[in-house]
PDB file of N, CA and C in Angstrom:
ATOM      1  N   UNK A   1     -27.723 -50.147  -7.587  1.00  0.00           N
ATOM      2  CA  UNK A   1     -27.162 -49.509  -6.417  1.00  0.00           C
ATOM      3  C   UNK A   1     -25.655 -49.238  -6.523  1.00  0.00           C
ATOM      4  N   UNK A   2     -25.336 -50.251  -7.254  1.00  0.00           N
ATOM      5  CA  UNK A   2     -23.409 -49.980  -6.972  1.00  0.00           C
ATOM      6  C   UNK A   2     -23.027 -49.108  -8.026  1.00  0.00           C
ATOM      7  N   UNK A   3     -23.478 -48.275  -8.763  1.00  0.00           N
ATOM      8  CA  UNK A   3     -23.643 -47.364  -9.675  1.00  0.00           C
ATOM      9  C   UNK A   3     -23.933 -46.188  -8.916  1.00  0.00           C
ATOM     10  N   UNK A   4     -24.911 -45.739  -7.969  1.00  0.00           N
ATOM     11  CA  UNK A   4     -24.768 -44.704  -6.949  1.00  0.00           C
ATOM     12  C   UNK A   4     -23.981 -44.520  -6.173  1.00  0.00           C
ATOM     13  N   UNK A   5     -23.401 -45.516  -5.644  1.00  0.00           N
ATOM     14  CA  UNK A   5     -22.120 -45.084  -4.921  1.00  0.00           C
ATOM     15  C   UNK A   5     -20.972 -44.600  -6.037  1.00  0.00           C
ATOM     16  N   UNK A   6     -21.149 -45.240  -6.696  1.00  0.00           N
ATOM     17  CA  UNK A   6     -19.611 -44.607  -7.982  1.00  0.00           C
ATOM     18  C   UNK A   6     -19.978 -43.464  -7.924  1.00  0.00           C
ATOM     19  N   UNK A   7     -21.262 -43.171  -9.104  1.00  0.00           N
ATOM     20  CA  UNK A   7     -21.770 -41.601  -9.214  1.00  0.00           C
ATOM     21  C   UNK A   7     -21.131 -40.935  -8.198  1.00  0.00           C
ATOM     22  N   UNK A   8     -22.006 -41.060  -6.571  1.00  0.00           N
ATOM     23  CA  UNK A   8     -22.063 -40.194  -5.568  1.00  0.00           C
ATOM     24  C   UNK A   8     -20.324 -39.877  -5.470  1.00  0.00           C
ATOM     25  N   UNK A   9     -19.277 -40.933  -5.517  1.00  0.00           N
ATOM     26  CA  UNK A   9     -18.089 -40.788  -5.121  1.00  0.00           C
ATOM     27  C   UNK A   9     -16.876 -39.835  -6.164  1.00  0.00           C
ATOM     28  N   UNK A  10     -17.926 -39.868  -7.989  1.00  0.00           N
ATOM     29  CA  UNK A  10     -16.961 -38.824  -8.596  1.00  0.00           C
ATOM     30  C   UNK A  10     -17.631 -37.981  -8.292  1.00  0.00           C
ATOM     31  N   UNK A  11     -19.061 -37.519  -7.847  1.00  0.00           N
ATOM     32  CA  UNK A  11     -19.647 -36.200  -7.546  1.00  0.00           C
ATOM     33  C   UNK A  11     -18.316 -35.394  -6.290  1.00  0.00           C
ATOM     34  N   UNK A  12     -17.872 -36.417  -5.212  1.00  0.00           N
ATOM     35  CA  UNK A  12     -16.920 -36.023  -4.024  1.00  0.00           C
ATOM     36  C   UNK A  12     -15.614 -35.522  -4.933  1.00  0.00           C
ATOM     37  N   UNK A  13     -15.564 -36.289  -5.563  1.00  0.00           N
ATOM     38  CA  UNK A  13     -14.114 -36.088  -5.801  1.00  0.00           C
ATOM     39  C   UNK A  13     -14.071 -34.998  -6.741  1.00  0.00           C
ATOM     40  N   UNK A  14     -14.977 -34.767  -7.599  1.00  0.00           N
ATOM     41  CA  UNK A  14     -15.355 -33.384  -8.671  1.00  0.00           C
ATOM     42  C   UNK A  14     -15.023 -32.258  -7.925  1.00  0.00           C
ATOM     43  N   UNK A  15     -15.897 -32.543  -6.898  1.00  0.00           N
ATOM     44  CA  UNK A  15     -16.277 -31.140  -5.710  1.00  0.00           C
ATOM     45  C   UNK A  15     -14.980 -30.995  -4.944  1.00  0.00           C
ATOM     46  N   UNK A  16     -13.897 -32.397  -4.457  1.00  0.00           N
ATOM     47  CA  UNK A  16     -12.695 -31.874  -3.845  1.00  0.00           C
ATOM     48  C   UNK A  16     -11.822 -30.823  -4.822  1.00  0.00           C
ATOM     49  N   UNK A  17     -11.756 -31.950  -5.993  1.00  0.00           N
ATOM     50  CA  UNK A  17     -10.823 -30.910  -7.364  1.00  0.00           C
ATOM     51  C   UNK A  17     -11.348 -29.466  -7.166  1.00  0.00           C
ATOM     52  N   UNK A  18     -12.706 -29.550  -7.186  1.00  0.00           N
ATOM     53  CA  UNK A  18     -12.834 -27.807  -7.584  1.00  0.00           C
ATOM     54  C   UNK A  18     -12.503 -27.599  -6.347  1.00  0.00           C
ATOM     55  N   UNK A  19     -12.633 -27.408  -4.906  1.00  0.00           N
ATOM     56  CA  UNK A  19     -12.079 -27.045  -3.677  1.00  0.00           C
ATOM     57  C   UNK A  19     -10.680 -26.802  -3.781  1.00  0.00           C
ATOM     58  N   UNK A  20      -9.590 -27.768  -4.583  1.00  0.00           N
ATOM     59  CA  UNK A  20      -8.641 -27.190  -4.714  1.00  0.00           C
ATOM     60  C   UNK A  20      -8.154 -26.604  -5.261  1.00  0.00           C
ATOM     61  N   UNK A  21      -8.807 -26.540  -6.572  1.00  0.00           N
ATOM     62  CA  UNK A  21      -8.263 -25.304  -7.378  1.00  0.00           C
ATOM     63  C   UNK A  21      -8.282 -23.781  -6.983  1.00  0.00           C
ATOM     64  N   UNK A  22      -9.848 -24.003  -6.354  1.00  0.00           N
ATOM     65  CA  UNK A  22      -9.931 -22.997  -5.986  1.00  0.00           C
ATOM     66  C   UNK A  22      -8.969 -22.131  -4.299  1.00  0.00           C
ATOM     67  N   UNK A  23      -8.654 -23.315  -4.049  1.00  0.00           N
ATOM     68  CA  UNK A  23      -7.756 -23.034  -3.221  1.00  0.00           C
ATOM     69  C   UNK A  23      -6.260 -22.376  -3.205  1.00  0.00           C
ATOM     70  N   UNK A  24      -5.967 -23.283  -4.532  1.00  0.00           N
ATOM     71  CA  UNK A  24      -5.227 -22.817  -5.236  1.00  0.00           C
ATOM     72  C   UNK A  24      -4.690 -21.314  -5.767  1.00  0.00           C
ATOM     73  N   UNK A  25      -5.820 -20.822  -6.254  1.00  0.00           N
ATOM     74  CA  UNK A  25      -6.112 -19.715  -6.523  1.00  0.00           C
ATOM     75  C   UNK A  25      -6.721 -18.312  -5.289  1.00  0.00           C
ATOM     76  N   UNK A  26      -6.591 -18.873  -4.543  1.00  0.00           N
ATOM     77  CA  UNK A  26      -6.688 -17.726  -3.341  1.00  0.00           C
ATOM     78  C   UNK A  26      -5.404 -17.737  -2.893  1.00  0.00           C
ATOM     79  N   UNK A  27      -4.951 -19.119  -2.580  1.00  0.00           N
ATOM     80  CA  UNK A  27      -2.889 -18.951  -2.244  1.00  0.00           C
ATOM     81  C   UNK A  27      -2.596 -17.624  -2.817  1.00  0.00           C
ATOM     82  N   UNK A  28      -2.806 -17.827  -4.412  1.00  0.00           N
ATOM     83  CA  UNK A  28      -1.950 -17.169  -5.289  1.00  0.00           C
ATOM     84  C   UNK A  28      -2.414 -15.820  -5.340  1.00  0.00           C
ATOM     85  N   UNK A  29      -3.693 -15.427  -4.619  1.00  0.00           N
ATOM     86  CA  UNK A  29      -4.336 -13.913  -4.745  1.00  0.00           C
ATOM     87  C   UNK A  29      -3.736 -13.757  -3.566  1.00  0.00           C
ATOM     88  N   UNK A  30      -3.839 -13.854  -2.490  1.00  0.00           N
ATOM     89  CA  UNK A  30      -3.006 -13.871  -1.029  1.00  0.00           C
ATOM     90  C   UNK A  30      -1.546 -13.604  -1.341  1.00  0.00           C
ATOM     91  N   UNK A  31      -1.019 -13.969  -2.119  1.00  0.00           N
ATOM     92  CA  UNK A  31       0.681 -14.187  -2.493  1.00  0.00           C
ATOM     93  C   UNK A  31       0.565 -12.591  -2.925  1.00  0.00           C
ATOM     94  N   UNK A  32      -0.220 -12.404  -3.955  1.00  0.00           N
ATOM     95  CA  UNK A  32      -0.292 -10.818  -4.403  1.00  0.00           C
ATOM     96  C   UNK A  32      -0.449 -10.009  -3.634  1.00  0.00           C
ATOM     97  N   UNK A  33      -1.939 -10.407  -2.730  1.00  0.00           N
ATOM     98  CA  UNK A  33      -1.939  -9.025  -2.055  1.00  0.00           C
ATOM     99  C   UNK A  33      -0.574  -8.617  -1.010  1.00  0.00           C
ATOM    100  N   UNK A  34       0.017  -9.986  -0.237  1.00  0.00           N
ATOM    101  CA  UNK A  34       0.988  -9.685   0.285  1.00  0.00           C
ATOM    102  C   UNK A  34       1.858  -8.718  -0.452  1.00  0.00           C
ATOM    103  N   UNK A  35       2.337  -8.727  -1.547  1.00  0.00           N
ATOM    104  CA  UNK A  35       3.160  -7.839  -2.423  1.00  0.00           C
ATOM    105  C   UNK A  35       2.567  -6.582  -1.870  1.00  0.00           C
ATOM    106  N   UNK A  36       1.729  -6.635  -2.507  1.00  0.00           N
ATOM    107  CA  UNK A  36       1.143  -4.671  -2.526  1.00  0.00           C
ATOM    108  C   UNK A  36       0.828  -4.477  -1.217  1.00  0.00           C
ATOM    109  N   UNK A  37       1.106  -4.795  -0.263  1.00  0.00           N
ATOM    110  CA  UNK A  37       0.919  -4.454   1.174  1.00  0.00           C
ATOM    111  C   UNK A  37       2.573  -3.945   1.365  1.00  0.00           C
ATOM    112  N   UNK A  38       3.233  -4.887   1.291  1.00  0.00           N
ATOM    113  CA  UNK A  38       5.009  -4.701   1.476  1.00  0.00           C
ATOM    114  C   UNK A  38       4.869  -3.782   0.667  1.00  0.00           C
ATOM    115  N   UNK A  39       4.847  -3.259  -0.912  1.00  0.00           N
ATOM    116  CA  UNK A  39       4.884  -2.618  -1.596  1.00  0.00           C
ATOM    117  C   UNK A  39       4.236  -1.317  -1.139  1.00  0.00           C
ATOM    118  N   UNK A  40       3.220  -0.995  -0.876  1.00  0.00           N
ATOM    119  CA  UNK A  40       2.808   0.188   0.192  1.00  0.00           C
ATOM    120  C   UNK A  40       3.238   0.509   1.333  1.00  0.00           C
ATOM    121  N   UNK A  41       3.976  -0.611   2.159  1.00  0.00           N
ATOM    122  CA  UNK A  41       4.386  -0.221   3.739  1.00  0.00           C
ATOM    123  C   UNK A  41       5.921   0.564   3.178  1.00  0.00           C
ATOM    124  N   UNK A  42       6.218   0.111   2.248  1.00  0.00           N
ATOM    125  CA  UNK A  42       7.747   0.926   1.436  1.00  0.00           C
ATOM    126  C   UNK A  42       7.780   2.025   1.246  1.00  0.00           C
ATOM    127  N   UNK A  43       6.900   2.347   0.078  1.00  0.00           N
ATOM    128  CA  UNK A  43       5.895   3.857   0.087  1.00  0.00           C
ATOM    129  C   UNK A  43       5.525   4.655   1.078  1.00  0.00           C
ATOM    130  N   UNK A  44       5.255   3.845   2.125  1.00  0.00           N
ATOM    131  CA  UNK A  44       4.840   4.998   3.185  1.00  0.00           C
ATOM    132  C   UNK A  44       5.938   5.555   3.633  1.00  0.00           C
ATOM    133  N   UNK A  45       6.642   4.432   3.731  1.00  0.00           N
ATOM    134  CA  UNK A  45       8.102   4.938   4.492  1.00  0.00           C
ATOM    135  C   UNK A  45       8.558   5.782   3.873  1.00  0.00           C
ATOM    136  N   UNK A  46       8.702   5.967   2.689  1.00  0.00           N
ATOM    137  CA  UNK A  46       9.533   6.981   1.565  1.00  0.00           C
ATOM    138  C   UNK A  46       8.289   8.317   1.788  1.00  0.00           C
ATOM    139  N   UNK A  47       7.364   8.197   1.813  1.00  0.00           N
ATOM    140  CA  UNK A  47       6.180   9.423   1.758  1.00  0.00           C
ATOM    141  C   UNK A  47       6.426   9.711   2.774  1.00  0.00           C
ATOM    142  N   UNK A  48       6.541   9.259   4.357  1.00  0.00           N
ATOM    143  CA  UNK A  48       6.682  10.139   5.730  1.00  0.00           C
ATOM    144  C   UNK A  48       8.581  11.007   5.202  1.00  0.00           C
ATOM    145  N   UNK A  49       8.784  10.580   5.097  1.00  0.00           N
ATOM    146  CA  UNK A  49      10.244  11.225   5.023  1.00  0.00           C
ATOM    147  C   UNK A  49      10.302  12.382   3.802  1.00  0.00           C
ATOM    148  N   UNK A  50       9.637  12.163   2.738  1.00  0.00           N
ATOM    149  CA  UNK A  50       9.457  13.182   1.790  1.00  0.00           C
ATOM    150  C   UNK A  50       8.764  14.429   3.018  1.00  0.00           C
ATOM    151  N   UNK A  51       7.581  14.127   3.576  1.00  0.00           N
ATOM    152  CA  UNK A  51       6.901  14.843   4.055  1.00  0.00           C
ATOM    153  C   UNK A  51       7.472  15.772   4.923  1.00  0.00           C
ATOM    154  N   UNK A  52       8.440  14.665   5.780  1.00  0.00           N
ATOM    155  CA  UNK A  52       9.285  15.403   6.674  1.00  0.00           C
ATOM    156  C   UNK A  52      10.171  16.500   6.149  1.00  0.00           C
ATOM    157  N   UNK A  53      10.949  16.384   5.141  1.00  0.00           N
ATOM    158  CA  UNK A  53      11.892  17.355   4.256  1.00  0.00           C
ATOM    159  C   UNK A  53      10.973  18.457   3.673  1.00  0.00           C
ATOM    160  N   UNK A  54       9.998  18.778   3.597  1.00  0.00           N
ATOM    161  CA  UNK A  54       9.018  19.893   2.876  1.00  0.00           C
ATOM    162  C   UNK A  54       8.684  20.107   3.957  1.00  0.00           C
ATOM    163  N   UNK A  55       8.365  19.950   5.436  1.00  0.00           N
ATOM    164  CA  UNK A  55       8.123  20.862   6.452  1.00  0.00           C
ATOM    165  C   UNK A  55       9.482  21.530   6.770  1.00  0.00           C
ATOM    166  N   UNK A  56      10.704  20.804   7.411  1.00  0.00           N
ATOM    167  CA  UNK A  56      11.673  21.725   6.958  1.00  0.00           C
ATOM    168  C   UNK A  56      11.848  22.672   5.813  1.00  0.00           C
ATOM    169  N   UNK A  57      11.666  22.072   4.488  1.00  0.00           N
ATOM    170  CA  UNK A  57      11.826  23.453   3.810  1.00  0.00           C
ATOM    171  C   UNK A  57      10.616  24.004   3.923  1.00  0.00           C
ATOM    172  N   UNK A  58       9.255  24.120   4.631  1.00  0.00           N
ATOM    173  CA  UNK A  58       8.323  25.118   4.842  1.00  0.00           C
ATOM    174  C   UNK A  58       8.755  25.987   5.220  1.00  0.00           C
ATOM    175  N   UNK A  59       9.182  25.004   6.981  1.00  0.00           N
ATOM    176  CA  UNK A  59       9.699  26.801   7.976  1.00  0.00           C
ATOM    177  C   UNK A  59      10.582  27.476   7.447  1.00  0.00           C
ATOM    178  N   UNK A  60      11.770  26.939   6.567  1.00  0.00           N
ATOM    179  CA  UNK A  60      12.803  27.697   6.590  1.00  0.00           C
ATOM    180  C   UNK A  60      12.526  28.791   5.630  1.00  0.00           C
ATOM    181  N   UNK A  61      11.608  28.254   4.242  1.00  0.00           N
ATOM    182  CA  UNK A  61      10.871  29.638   3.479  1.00  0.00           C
ATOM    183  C   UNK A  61       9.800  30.993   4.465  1.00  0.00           C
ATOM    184  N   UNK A  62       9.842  30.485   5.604  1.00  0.00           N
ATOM    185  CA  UNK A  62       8.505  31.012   6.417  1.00  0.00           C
ATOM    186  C   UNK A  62       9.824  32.570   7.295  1.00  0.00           C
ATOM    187  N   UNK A  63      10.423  31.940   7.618  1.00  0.00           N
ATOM    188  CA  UNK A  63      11.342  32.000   8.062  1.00  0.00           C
ATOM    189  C   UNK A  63      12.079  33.096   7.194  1.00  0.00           C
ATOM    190  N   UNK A  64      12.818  32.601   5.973  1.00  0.00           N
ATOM    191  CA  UNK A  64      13.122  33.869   5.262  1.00  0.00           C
ATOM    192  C   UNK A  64      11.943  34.889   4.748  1.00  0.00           C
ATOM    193  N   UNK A  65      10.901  34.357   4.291  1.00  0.00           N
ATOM    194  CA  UNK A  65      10.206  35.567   4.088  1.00  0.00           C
ATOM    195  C   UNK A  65       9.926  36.623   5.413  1.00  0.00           C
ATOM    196  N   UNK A  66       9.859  36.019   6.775  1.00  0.00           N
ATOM    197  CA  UNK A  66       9.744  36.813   8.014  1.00  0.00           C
ATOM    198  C   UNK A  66      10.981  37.716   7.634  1.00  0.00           C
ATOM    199  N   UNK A  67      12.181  37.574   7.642  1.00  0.00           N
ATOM    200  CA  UNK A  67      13.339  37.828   7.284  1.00  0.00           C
ATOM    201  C   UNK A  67      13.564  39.621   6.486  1.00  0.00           C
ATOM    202  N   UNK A  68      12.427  38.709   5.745  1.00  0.00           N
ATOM    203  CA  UNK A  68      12.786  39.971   4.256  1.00  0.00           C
ATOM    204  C   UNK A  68      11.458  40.938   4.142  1.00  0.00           C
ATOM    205  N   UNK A  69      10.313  40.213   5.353  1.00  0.00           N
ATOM    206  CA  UNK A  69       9.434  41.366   5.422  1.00  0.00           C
ATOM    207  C   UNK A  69      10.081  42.720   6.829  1.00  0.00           C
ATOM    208  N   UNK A  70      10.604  41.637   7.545  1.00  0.00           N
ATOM    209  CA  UNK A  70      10.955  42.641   8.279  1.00  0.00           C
ATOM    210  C   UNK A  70      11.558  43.510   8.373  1.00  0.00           C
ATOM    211  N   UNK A  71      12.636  44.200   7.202  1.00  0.00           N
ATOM    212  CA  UNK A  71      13.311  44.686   6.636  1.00  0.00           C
ATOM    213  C   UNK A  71      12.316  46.114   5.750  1.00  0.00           C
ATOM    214  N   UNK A  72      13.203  47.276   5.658  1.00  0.00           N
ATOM    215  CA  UNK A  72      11.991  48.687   4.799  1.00  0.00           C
ATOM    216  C   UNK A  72      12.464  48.065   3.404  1.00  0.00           C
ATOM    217  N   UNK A  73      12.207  49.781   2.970  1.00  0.00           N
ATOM    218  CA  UNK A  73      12.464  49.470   1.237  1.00  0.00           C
ATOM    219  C   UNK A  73      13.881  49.788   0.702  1.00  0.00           C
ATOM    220  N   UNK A  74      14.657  50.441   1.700  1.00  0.00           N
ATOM    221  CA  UNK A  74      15.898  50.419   1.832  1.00  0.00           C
ATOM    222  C   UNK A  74      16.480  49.450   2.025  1.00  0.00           C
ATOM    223  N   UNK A  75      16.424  48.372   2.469  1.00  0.00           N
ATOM    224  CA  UNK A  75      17.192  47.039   2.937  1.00  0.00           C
ATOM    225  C   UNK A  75      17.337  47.598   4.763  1.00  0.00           C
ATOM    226  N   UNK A  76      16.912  48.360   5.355  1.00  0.00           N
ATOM    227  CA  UNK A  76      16.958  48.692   6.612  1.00  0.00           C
ATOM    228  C   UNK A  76      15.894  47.772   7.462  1.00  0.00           C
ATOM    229  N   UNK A  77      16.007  47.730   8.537  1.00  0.00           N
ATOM    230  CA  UNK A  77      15.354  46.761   9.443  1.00  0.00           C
ATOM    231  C   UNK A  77      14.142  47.725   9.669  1.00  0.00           C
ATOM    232  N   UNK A  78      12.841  47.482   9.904  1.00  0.00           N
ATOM    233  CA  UNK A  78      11.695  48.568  10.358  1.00  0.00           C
ATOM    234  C   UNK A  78      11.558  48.872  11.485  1.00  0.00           C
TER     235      UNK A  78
END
């Protein structure tokens, strides 16, 4: 009998170790994904503002071509 309790008690303690390793190892995947989350919320920020500067320069190409269609083949207004 006093041999089953030992057994049973490194079976606990086997099973805590692996619980923590594995615990361990989600910290450290968690630690990452945090990165690439910050690392994307950065990106976005830089991508809305790119985005923003190419709609300005949309209209303003929209804008000169209105410009230069509205104009004959003379350079005269139509």
């Amino acid at each position: 009998m006093p041999n089953d309790y030992e057994d049973r008690f490194r079976q606990h303690e086997a099973m805590m170790e692996g619980l923590a390793r594995m615990l361990a190892a989600q910290y450290e995947m968690n630690q990452r994904v945090e990165g690439f989350i910050q690392e994307q919320r950065e990106f976005n920020v830089r991508q809305v503002a790119i985005n923003e500067r190419l709609e300005v320069t949309q209209v303003r190409i929209e804008t000169l071509l209105a410009r230069m269609m509205a104009h004959g083949e003379n350079g005269q207004e139509a």
